[in-house]
C-alpha atoms as a PDB file:
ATOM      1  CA  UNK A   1       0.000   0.000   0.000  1.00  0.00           C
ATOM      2  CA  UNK A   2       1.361   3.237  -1.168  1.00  0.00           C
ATOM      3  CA  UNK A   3       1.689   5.967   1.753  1.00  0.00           C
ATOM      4  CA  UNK A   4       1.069  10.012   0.576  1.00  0.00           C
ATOM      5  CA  UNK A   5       1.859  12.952   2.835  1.00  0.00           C
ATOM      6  CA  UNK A   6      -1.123  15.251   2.372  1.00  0.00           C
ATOM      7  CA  UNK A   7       0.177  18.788   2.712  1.00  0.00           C
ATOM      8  CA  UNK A   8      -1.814  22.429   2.220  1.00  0.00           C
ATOM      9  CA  UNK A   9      -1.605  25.792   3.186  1.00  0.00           C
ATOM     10  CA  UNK A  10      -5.084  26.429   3.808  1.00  0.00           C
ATOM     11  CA  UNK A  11      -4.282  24.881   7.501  1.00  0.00           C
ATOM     12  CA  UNK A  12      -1.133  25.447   9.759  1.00  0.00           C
ATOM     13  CA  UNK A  13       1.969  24.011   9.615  1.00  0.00           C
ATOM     14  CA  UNK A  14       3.247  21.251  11.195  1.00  0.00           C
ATOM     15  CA  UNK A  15       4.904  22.378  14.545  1.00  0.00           C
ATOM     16  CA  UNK A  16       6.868  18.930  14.791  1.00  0.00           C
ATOM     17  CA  UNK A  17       8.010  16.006  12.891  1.00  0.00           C
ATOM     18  CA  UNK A  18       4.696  15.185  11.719  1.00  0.00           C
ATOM     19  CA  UNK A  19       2.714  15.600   8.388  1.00  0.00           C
ATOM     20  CA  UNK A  20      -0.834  17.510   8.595  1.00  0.00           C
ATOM     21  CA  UNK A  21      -2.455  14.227   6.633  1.00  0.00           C
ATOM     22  CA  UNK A  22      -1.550  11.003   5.102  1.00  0.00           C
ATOM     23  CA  UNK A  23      -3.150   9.009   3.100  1.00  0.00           C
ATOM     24  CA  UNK A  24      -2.918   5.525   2.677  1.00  0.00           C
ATOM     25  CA  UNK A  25      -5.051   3.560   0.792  1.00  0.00           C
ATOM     26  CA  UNK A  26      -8.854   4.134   1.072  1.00  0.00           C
ATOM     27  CA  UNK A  27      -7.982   5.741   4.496  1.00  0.00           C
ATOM     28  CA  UNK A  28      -7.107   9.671   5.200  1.00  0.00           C
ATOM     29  CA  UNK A  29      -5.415  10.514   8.756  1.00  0.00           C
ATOM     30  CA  UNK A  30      -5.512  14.094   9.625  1.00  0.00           C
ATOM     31  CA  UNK A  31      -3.054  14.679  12.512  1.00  0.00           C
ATOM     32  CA  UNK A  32      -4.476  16.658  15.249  1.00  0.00           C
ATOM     33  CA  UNK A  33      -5.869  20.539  14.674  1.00  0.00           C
ATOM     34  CA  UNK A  34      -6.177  22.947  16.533  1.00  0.00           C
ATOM     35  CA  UNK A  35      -7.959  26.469  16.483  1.00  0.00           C
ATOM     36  CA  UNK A  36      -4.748  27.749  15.103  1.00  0.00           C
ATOM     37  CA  UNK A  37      -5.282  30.880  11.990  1.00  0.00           C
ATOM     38  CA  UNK A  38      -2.951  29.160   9.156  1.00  0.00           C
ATOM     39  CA  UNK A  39      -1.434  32.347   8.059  1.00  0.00           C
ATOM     40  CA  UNK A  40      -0.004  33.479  11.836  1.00  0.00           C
ATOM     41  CA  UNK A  41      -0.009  30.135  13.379  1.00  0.00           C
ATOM     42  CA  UNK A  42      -1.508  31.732  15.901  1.00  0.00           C
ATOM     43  CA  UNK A  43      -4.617  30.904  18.450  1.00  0.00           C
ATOM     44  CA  UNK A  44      -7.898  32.536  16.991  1.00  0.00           C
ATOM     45  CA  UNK A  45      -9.668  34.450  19.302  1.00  0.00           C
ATOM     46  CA  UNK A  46     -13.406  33.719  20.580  1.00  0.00           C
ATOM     47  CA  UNK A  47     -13.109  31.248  23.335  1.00  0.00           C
ATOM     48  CA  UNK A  48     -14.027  27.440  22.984  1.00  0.00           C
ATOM     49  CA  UNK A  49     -16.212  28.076  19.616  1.00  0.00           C
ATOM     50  CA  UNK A  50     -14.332  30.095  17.692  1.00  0.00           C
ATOM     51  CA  UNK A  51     -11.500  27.662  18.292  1.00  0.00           C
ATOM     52  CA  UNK A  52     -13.651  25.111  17.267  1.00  0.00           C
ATOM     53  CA  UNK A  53     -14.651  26.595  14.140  1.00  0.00           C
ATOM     54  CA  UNK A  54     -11.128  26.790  13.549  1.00  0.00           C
ATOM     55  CA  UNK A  55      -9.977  23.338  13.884  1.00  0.00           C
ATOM     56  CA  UNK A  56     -12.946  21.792  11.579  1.00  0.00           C
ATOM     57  CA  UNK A  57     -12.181  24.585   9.167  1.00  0.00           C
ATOM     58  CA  UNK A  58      -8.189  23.257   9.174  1.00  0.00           C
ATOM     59  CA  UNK A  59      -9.293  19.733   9.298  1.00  0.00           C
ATOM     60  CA  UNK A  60     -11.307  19.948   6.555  1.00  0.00           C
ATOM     61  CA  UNK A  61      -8.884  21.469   4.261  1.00  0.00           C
ATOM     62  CA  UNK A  62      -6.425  18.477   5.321  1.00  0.00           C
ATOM     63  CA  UNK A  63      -9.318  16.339   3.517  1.00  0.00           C
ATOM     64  CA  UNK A  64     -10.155  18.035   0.961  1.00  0.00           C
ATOM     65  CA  UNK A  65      -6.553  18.151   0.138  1.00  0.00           C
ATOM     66  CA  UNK A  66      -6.550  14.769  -0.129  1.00  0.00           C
ATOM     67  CA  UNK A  67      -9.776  14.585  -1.901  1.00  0.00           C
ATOM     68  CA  UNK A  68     -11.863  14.036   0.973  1.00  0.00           C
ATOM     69  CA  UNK A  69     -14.362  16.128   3.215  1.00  0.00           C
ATOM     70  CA  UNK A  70     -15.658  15.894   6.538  1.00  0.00           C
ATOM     71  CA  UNK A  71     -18.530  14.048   4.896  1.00  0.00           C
ATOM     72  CA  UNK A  72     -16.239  10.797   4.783  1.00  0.00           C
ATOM     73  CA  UNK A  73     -14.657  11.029   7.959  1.00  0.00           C
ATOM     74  CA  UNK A  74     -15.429   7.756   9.893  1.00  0.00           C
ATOM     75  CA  UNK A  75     -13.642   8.513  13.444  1.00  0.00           C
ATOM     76  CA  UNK A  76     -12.699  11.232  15.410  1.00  0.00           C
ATOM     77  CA  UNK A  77     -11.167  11.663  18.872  1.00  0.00           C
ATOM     78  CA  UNK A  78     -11.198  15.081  20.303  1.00  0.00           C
ATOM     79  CA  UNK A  79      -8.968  16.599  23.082  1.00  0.00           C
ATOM     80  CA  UNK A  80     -10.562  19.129  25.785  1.00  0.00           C
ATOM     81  CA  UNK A  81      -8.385  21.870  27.698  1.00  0.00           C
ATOM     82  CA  UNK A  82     -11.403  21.664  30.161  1.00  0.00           C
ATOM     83  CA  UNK A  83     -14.601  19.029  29.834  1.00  0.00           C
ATOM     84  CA  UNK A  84     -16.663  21.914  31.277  1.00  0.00           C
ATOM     85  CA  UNK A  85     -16.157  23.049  27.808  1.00  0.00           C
ATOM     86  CA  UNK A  86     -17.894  20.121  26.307  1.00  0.00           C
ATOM     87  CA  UNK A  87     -21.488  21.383  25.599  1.00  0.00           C
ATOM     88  CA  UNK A  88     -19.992  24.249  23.669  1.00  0.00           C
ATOM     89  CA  UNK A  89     -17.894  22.415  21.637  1.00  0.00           C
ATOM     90  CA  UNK A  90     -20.314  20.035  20.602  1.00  0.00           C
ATOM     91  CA  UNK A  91     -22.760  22.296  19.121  1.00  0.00           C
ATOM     92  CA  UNK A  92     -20.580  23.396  16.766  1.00  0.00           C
ATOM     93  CA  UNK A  93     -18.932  20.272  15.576  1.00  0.00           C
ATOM     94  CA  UNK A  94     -22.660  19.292  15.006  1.00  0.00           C
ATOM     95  CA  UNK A  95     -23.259  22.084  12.792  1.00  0.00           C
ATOM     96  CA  UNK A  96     -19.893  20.248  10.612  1.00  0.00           C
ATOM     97  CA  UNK A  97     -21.175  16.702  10.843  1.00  0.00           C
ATOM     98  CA  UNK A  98     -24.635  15.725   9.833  1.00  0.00           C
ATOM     99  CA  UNK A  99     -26.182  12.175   9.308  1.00  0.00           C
ATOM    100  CA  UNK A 100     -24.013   9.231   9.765  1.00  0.00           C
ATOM    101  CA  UNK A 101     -22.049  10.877  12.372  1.00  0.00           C
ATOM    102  CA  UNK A 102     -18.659   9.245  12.878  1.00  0.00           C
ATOM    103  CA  UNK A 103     -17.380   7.716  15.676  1.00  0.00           C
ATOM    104  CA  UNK A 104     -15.996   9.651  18.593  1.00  0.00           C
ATOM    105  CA  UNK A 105     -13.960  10.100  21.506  1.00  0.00           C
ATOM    106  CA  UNK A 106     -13.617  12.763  23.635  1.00  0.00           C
ATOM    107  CA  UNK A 107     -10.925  13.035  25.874  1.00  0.00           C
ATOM    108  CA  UNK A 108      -9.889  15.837  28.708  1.00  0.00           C
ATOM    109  CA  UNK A 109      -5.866  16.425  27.987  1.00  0.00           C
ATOM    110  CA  UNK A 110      -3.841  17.988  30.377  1.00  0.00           C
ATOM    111  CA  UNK A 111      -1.766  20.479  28.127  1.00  0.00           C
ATOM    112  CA  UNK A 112      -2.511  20.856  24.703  1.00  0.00           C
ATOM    113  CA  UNK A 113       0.165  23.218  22.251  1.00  0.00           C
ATOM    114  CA  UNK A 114      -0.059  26.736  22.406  1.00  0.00           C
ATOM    115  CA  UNK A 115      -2.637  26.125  25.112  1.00  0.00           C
ATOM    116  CA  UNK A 116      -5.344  25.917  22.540  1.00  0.00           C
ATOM    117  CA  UNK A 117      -8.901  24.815  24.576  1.00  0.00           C
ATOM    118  CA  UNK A 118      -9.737  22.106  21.751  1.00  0.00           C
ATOM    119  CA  UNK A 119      -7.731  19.561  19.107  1.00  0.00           C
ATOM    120  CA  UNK A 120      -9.445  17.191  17.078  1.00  0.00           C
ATOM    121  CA  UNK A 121      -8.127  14.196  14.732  1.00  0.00           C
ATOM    122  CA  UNK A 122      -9.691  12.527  12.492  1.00  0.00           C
ATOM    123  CA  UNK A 123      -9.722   9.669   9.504  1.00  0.00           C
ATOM    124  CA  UNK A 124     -11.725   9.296   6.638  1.00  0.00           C
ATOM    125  CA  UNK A 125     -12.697   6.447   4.576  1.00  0.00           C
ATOM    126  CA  UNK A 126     -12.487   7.015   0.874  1.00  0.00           C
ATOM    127  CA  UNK A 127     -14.610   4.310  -0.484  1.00  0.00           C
ATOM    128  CA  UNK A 128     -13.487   1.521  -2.693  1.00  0.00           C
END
């Protein structure tokens, strides 16, 4: 199975040693995102939504990079600053996935970079 580093600027850098997407096969892994502004690399302002808006807004120009959307993504796992922020969160990654949601996890992390409130990852299935 070939392995393809998926790479845009419509989202933020890498930070690390890591590519923003991969694809390989049917599959598309979008490292974590955060509610970073891809042009300063910096964390938008708004609180807990507008971060959110962010990060589904980078993810899904990981995807469509590699010819995917948010429409195809199967699993996500999400990382909280604060669980308290939960309820906010959620209503706006509703408003990006519709339907056949995928499958989630939502996690409360310690420290997150930049000390961004939210960072989701996620994988898409491309179909055969």
């Amino acid at each position: 199975m070939k392995k393809s580093i998926i790479v845009t600027d419509r989202a933020p850098q890498p930070i690390g040693p890591y590519s923003a997407g991969v694809r390989a096969g049917n599959l598309v892994f979008a490292a974590g995102q955060a509610g970073l502004d891809p042009v300063s690399g910096e964390v938008v302002p708004g609180g807990i939504e507008a971060e959110t808006h962010r990060v589904l807004q980078n993810l899904s120009a990981v995807f469509e990079a590699a010819g995917a959307s948010l429409d195809q993504v199967v699993k996500t796992t999400v990382f909280l600053r604060d669980m308290a922020d939960f309820p906010k969160m959620n209503a706006v990654y509703a408003q990006y996935f519709k339907g056949d949601f995928p499958a989630r996890t939502t996690v409360q992390a310690a420290g997150l970079p930049k000390g961004v409130a939210v960072e989701i990852e996620a994988i898409a299935y491309l179909g055969s």
